[in-house]
N, C-alpha and C. Protein backbone atom coordinates (compact mmCIF):
# COMPACT_ATOMS: atom_id res chain seq x y z
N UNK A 1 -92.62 28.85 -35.04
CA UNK A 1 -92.58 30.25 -35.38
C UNK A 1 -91.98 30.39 -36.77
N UNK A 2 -92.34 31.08 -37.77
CA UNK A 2 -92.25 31.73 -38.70
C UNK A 2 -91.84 32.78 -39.03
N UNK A 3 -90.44 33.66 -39.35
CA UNK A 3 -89.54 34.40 -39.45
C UNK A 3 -88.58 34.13 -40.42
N UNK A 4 -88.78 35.61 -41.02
CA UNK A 4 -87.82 36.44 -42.18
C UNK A 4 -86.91 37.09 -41.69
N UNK A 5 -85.25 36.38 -41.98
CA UNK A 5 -84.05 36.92 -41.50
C UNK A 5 -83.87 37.72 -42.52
N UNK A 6 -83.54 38.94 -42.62
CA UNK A 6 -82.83 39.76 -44.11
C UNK A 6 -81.70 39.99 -42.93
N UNK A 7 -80.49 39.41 -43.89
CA UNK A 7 -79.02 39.71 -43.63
C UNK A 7 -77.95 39.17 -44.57
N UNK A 8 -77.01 38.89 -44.16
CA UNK A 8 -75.56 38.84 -44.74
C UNK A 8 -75.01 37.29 -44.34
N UNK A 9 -74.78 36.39 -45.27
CA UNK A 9 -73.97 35.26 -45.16
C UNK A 9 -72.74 35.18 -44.37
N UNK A 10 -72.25 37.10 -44.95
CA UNK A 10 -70.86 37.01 -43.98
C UNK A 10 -71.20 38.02 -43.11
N UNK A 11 -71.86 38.42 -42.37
CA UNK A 11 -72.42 38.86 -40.78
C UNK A 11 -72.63 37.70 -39.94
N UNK A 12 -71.71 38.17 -38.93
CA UNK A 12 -71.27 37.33 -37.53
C UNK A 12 -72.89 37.36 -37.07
N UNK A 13 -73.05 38.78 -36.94
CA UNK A 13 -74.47 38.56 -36.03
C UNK A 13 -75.77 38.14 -36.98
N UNK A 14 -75.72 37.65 -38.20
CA UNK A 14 -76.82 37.41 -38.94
C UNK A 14 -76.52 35.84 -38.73
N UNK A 15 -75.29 35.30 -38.65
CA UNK A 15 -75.19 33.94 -38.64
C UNK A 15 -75.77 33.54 -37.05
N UNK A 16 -75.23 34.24 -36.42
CA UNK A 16 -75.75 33.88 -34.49
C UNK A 16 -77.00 33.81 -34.82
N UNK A 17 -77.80 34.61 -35.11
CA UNK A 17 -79.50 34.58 -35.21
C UNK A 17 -79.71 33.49 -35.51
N UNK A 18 -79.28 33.33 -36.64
CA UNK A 18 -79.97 32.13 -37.89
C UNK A 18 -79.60 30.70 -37.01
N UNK A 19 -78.83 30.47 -36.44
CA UNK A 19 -78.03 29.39 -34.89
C UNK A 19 -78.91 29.53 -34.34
N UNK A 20 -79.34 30.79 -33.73
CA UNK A 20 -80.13 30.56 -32.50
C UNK A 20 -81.84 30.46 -32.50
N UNK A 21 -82.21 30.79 -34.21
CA UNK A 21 -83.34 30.49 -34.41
C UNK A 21 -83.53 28.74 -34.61
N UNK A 22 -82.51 28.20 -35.86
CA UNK A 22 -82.65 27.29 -35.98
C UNK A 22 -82.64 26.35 -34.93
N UNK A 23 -81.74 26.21 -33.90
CA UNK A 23 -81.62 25.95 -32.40
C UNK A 23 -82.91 25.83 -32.12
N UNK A 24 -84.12 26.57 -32.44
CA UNK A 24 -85.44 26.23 -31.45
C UNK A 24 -86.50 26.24 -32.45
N UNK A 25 -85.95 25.42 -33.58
CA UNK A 25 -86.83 24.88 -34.64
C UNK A 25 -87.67 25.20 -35.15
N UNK A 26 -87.26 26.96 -35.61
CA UNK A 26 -87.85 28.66 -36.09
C UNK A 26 -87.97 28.04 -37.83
N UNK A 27 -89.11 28.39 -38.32
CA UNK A 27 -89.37 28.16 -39.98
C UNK A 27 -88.65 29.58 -40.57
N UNK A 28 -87.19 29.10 -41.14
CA UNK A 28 -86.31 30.24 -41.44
C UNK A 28 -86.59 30.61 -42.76
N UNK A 29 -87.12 32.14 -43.49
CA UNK A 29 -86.96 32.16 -44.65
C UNK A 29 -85.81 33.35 -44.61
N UNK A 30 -84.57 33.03 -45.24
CA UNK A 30 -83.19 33.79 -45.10
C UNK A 30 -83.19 34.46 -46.33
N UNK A 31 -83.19 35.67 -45.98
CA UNK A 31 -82.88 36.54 -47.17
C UNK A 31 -81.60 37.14 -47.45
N UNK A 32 -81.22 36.81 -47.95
CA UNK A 32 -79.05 37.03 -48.34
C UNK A 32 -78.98 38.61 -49.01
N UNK A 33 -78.79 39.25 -48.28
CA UNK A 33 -78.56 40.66 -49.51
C UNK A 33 -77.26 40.44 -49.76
N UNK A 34 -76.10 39.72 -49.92
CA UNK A 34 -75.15 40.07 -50.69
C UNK A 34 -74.79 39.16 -51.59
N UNK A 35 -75.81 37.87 -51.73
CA UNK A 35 -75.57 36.94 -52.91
C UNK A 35 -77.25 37.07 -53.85
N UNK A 36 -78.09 37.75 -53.25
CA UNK A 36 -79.30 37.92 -54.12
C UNK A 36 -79.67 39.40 -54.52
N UNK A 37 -79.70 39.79 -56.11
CA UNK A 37 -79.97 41.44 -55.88
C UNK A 37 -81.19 41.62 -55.58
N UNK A 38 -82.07 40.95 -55.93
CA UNK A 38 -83.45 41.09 -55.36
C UNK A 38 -83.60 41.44 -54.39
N UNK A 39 -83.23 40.45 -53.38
CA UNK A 39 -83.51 40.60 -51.98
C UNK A 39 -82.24 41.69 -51.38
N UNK A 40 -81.47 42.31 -52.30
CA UNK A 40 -80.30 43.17 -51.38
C UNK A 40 -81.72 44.52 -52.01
N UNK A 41 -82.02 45.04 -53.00
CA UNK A 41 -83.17 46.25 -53.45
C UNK A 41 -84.13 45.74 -52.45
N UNK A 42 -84.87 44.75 -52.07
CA UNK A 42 -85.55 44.60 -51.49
C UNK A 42 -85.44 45.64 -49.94
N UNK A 43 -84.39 45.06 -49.47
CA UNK A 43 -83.93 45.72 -48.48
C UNK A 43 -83.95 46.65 -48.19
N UNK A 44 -82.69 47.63 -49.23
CA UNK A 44 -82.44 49.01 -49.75
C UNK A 44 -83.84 49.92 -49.38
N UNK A 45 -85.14 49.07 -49.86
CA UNK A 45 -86.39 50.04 -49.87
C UNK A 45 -86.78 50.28 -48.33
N UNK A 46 -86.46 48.98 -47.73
CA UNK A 46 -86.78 48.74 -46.72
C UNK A 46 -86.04 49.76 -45.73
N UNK A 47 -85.06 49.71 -45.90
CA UNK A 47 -83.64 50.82 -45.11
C UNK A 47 -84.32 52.08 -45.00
N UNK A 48 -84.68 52.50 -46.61
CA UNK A 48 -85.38 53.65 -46.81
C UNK A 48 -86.13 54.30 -46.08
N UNK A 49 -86.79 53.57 -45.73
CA UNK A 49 -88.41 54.18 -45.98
C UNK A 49 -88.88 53.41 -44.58
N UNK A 50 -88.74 52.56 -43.89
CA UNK A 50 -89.03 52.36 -42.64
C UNK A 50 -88.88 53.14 -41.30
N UNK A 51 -89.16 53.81 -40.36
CA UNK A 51 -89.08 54.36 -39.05
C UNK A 51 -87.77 53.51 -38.37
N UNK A 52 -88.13 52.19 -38.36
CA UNK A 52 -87.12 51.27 -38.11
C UNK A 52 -85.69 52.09 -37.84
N UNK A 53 -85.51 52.21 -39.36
CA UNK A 53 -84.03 52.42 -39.31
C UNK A 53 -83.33 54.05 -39.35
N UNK A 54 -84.43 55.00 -38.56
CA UNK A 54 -84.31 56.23 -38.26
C UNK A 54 -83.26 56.65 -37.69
N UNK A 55 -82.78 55.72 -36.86
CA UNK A 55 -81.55 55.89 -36.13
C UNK A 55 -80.27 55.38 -36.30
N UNK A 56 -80.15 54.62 -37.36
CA UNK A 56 -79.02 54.60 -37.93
C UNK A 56 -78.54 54.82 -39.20
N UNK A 57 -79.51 56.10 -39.62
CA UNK A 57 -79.29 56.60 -41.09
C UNK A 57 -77.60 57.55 -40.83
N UNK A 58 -77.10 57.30 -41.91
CA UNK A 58 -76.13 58.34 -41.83
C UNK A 58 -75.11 57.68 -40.68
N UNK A 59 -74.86 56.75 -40.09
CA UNK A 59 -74.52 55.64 -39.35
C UNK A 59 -73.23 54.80 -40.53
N UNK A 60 -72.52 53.80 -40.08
CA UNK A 60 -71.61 53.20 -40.51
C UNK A 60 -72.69 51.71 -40.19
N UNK A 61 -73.65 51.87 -39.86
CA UNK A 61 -74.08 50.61 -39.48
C UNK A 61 -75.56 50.29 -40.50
N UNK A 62 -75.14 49.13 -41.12
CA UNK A 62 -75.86 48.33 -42.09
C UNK A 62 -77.75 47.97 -41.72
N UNK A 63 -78.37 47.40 -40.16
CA UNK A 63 -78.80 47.35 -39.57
C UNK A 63 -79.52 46.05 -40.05
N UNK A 64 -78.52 44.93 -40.17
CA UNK A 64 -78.63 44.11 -40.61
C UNK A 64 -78.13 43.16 -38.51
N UNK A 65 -79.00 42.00 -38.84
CA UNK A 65 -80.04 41.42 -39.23
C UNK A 65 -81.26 42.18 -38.88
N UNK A 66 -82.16 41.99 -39.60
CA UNK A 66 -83.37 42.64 -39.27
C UNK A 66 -84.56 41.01 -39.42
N UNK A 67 -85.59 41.59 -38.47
CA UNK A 67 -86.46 39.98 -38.63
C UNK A 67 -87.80 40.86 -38.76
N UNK A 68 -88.19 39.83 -39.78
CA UNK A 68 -89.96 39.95 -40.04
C UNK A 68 -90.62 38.89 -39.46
N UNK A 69 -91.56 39.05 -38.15
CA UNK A 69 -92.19 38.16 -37.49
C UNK A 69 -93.53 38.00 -38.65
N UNK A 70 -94.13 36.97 -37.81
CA UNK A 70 -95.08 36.59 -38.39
C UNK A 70 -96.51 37.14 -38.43
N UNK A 71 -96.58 38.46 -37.89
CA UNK A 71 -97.59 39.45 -38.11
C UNK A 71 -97.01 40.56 -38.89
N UNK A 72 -96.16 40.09 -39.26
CA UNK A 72 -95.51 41.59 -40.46
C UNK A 72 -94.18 42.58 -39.64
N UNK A 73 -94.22 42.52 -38.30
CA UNK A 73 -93.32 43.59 -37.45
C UNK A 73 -91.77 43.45 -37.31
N UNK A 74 -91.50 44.44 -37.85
CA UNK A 74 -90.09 44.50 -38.14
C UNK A 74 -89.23 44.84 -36.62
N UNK A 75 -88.35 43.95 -36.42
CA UNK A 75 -87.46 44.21 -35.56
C UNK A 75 -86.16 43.77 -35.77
N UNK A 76 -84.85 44.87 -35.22
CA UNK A 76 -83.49 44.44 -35.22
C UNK A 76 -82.88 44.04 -33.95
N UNK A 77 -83.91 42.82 -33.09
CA UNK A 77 -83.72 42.73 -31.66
C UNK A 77 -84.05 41.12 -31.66
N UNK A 78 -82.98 40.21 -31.51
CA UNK A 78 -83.25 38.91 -31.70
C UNK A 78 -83.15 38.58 -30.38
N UNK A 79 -83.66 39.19 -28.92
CA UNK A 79 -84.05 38.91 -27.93
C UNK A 79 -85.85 38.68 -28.28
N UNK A 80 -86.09 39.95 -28.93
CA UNK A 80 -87.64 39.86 -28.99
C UNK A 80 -88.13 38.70 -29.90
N UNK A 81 -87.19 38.79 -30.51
CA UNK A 81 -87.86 37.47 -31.71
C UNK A 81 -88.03 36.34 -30.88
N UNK A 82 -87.26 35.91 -30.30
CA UNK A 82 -87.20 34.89 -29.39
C UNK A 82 -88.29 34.05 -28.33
N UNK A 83 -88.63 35.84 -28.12
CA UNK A 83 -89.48 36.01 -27.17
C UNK A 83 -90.64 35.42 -27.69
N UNK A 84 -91.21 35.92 -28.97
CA UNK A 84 -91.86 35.57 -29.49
C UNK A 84 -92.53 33.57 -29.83
């Protein structure tokens, strides 16, 4: 499986993912928003402008990790990724 982590080096729950993907020998491409600005704007647009993150606008919550499966579908549910 093939999956895009966008998260945080220092997020507890971005590191568990990235464990529990690598754990079942997931092709990780890790996107760091707080050591790359690219990929942190990248994001930002993403935050924006996605349905995704409708529910935690205006929130204290980052909605980080977020995963891009390998048909494009964005989810912040690393049960489903799994599943996958």
């Amino acid at each position: 499986m093939k999956i895009t982590v966008i998260g945080s080096h220092l997020c507890p729950d971005t590191l568990a993912a990235l464990n529990k993907l690598s754990a079942v020998g997931a092709d990780i491409d890790f996107k760091d928003i707080l050591s790359c600005h690219a990929d942190l704007k990248e994001y930002l647009k993403l935050r924006d402008t996605n349905a995704l993150y409708e529910e935690i606008k205006g929130t204290e919550s980052l909605g980080i990790p977020c995963f891009v499966l390998e048909n494009n579908e964005l989810t912040m549910d690393i049960k489903k990724v799994m599943e996958d």
